[in-house]
C-alpha atoms as a PDB file:
ATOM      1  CA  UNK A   1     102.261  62.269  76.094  1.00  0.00           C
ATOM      2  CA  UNK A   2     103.751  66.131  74.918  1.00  0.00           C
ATOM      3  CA  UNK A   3      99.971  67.159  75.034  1.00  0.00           C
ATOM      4  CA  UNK A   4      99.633  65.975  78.635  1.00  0.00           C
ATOM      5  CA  UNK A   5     102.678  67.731  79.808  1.00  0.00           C
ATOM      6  CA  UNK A   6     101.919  70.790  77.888  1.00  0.00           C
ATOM      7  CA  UNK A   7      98.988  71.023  79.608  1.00  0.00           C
ATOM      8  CA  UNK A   8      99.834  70.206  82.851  1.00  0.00           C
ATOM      9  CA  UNK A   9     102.363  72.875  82.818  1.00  0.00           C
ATOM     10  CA  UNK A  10      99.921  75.190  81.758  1.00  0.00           C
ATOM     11  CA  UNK A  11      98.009  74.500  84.162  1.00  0.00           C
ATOM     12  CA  UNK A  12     101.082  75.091  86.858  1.00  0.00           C
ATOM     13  CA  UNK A  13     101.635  78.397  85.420  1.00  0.00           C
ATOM     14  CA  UNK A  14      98.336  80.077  85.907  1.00  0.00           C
ATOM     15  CA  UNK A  15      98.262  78.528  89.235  1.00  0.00           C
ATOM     16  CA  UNK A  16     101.058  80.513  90.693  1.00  0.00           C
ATOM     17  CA  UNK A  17     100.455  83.569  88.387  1.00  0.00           C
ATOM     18  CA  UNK A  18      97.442  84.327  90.598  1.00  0.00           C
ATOM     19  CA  UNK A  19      98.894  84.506  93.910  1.00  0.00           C
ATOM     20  CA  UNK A  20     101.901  86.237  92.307  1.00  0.00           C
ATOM     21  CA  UNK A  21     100.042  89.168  91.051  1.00  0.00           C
ATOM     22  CA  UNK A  22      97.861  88.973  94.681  1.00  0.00           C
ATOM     23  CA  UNK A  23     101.438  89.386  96.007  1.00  0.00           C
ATOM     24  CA  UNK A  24     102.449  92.301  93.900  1.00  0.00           C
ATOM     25  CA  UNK A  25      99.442  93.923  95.251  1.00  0.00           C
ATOM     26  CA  UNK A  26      98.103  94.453  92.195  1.00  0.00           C
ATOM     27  CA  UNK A  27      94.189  95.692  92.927  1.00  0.00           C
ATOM     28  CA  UNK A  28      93.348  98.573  90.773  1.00  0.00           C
ATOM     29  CA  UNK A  29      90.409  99.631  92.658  1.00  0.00           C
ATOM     30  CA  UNK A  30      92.093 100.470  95.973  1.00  0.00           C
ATOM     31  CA  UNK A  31      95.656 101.830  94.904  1.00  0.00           C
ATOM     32  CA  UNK A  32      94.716 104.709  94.532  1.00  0.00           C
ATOM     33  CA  UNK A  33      93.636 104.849  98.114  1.00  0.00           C
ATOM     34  CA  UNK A  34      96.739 103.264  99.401  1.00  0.00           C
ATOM     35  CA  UNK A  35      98.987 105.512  97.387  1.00  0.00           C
ATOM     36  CA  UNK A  36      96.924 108.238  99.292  1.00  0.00           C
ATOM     37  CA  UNK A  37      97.579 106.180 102.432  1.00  0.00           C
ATOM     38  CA  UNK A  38     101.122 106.708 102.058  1.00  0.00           C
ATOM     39  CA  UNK A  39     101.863 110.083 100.040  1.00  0.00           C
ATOM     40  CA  UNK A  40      99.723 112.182 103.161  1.00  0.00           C
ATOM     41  CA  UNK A  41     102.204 110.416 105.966  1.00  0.00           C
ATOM     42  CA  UNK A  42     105.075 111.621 103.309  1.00  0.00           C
ATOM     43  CA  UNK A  43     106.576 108.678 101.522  1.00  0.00           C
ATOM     44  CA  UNK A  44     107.526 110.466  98.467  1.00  0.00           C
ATOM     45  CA  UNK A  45     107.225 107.133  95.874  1.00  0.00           C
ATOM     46  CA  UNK A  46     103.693 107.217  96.759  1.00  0.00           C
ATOM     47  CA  UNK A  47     103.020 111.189  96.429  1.00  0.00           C
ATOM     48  CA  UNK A  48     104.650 110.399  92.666  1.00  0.00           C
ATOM     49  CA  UNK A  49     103.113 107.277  92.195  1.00  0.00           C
ATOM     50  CA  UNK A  50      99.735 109.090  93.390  1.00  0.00           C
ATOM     51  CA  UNK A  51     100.174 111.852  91.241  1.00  0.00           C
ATOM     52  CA  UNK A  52     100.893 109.533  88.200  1.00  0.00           C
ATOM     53  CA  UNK A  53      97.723 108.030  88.638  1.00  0.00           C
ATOM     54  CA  UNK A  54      95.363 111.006  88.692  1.00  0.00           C
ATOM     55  CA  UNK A  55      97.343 112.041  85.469  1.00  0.00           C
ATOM     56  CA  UNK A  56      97.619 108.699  83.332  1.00  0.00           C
ATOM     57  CA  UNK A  57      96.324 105.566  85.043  1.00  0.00           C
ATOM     58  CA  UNK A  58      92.490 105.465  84.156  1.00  0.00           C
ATOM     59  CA  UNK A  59      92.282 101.703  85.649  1.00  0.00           C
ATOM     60  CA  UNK A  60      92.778 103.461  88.906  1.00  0.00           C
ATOM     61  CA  UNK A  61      90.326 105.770  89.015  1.00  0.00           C
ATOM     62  CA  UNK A  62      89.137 109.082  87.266  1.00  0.00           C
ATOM     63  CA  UNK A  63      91.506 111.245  85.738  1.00  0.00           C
ATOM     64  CA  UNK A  64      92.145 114.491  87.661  1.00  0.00           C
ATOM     65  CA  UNK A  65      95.129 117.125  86.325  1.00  0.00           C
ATOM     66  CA  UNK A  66      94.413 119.387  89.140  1.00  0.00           C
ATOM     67  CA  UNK A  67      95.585 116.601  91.534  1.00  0.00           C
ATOM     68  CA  UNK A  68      98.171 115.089  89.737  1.00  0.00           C
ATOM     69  CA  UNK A  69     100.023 118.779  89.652  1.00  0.00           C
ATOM     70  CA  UNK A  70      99.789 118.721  93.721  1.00  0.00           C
ATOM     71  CA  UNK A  71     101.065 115.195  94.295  1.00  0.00           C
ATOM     72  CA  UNK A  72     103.971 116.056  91.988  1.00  0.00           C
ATOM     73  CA  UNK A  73     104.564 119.407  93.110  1.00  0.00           C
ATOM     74  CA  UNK A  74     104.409 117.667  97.043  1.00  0.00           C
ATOM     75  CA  UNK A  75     107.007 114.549  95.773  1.00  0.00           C
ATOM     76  CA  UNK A  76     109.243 116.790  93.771  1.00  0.00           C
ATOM     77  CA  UNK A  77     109.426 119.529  96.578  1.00  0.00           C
ATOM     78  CA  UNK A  78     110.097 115.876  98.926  1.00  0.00           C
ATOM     79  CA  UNK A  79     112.518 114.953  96.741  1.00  0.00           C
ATOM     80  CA  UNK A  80     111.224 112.706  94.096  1.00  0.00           C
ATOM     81  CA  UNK A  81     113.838 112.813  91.242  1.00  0.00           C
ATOM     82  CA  UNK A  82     110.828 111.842  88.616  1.00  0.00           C
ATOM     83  CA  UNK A  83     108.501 114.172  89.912  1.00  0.00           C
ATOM     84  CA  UNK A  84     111.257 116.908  89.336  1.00  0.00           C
ATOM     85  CA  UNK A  85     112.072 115.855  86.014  1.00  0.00           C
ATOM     86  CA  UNK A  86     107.690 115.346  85.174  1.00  0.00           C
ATOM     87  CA  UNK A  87     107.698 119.439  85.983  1.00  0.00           C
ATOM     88  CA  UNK A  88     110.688 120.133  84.409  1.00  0.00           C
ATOM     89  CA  UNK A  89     108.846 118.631  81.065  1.00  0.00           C
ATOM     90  CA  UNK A  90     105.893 120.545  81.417  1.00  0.00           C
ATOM     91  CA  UNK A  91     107.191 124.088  82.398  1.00  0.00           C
ATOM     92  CA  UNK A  92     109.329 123.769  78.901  1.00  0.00           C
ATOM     93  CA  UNK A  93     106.327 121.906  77.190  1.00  0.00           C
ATOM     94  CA  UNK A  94     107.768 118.992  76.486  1.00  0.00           C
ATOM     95  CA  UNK A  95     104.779 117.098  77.776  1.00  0.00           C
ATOM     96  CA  UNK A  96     100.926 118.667  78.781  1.00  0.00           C
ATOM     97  CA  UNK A  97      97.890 117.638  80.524  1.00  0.00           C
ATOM     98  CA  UNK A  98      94.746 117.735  78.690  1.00  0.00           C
ATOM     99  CA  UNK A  99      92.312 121.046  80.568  1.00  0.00           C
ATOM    100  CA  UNK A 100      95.235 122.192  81.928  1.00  0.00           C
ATOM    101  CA  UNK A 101      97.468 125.615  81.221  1.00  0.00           C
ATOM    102  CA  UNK A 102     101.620 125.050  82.220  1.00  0.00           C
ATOM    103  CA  UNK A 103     103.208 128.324  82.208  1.00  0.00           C
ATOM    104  CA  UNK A 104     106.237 128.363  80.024  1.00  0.00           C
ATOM    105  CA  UNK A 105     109.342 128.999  82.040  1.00  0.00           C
ATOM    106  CA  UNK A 106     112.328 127.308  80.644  1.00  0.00           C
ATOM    107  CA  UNK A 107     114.448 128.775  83.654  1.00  0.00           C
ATOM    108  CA  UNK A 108     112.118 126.918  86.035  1.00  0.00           C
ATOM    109  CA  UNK A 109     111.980 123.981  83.382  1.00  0.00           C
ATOM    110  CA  UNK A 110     116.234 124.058  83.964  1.00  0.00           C
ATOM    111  CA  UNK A 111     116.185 124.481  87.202  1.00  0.00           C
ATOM    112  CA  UNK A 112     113.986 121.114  87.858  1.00  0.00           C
ATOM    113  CA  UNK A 113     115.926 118.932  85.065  1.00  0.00           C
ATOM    114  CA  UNK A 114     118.934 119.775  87.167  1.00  0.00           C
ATOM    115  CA  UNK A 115     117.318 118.754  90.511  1.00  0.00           C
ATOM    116  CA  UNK A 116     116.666 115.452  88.654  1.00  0.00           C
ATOM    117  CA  UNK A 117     120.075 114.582  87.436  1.00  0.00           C
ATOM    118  CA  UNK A 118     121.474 115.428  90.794  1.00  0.00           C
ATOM    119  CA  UNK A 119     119.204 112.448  91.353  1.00  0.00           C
ATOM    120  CA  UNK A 120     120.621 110.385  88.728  1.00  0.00           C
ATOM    121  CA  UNK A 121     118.486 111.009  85.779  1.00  0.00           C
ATOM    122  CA  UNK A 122     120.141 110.476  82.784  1.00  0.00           C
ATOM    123  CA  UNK A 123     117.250 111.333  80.676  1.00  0.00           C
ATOM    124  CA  UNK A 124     117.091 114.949  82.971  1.00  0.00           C
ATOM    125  CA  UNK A 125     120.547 115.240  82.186  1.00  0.00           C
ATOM    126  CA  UNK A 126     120.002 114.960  78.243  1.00  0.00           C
ATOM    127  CA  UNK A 127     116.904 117.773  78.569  1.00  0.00           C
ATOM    128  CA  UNK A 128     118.707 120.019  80.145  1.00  0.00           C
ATOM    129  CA  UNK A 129     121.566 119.775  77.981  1.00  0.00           C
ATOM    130  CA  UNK A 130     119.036 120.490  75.190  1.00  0.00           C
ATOM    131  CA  UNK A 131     117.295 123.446  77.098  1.00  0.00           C
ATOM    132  CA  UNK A 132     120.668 124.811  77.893  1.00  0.00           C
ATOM    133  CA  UNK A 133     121.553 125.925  74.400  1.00  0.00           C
ATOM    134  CA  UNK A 134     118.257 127.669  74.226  1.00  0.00           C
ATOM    135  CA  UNK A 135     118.681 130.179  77.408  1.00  0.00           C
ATOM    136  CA  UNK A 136     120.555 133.124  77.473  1.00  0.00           C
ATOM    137  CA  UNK A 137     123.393 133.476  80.333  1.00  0.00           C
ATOM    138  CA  UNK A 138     120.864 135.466  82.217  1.00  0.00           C
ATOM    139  CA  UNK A 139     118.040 133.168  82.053  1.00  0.00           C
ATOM    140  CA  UNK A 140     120.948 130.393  83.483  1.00  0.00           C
ATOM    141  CA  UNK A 141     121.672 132.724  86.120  1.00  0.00           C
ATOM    142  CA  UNK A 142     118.261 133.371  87.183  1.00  0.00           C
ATOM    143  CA  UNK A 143     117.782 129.257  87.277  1.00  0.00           C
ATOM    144  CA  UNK A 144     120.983 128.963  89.519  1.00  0.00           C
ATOM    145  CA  UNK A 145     120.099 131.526  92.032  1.00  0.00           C
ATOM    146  CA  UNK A 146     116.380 129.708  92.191  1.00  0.00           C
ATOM    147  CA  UNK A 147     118.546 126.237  92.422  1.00  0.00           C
ATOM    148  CA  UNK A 148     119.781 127.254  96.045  1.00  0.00           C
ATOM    149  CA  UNK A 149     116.283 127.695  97.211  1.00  0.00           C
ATOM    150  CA  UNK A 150     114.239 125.666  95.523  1.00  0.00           C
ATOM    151  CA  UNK A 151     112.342 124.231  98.356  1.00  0.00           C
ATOM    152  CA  UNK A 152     110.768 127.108  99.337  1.00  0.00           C
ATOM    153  CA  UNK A 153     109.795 127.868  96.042  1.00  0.00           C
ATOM    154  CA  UNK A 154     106.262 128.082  94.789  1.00  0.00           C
ATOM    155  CA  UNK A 155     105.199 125.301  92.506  1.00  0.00           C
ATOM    156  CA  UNK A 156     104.071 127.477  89.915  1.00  0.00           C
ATOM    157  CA  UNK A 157     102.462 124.853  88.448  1.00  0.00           C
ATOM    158  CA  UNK A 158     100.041 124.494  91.133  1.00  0.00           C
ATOM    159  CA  UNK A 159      99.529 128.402  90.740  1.00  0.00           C
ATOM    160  CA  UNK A 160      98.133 127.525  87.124  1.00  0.00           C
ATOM    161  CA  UNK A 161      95.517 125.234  88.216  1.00  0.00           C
ATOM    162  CA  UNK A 162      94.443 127.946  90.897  1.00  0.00           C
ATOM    163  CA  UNK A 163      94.257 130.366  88.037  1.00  0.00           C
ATOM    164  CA  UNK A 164      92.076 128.093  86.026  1.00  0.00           C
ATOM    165  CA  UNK A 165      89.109 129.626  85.021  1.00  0.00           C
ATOM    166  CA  UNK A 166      85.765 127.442  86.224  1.00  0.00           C
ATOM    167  CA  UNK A 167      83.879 125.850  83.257  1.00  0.00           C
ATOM    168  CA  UNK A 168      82.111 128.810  81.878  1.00  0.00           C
ATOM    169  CA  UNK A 169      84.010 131.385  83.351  1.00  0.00           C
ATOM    170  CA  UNK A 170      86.025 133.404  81.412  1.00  0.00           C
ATOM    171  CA  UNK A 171      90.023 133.242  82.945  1.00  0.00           C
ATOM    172  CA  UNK A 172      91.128 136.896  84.858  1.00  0.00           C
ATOM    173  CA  UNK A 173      93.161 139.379  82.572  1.00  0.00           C
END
């Protein structure tokens, strides 16, 4: 009797996990393309989510730093609160893609953790707190003045993967 309704309620759950992951829209070969969908009409979750999976998702595709950098840059210059907080990481090099170069600039590293915990990020919040007793009152200067127009800012970020050197070729002095 237990082993009949042990299996019929294994049998119940893994019919309804199927159409429950069908409903969560959970097909890893054409995110990616839907994320792409969405991020070039704007939606900002889908530039980060796009970006995140050219940097870290292999299921979805093949990995690609250059892209990942532009998708960020894009959601974090839309707004994106994670994307802001992703740069802010790798311009102090708390984090790095594999092939590619992040200039250091803790100012611009600052400047992005406090974009992010305007957006609620805690975990921005605690970086820059960290980062903070690292620059000098100029360098915290320099990062408010950039603060009040940070939109029109360059993603330097994306300059770095312009900058990078073809295979074979040695990188510009």
């Amino acid at each position: 009797m237990r082993l009949i309704l042990l299996i019929s309620i294994m049998l119940l759950t893994a019919c309804t996990a199927a159409p429950m992951v069908a409903l969560m829209g959970y097909d890893k070969a054409g995110k990616r393309d839907r994320w792409h969908e969405y991020a070039d009409k704007g939606d900002v979750y889908a530039q980060y989510e796009l970006a995140q999976s050219y940097c870290c998702r292999i299921s979805e595709g093949a990995l690609n730093p250059e892209e990942a950098v532009k998708w960020w840059c894009l959601a974090a210059k839309n707004g994106s609160g994670k994307a802001q907080f992703q740069l802010g990481k790798f311009y102090e090099h708390k984090e790095t893609i594999e092939t590619l170069s992040f200039p250091y600039d803790p100012v611009r590293a600052y400047m992005y953790y406090e974009l992010a915990e305007r957006r609620g990020s805690e975990e921005a919040r605690n970086h820059q707190k960290l980062l903070e007793t690292k620059l000098t009152e100029e360098q915290k200067a320099t990062s408010v003045k950039l603060l009040k127009n940070w939109k029109e800012l360059t993603c330097e970020a994306e300059k770095a993967v312009e900058d990078k050197p073809l295979a074979g070729e040695a990188k510009a002095p």
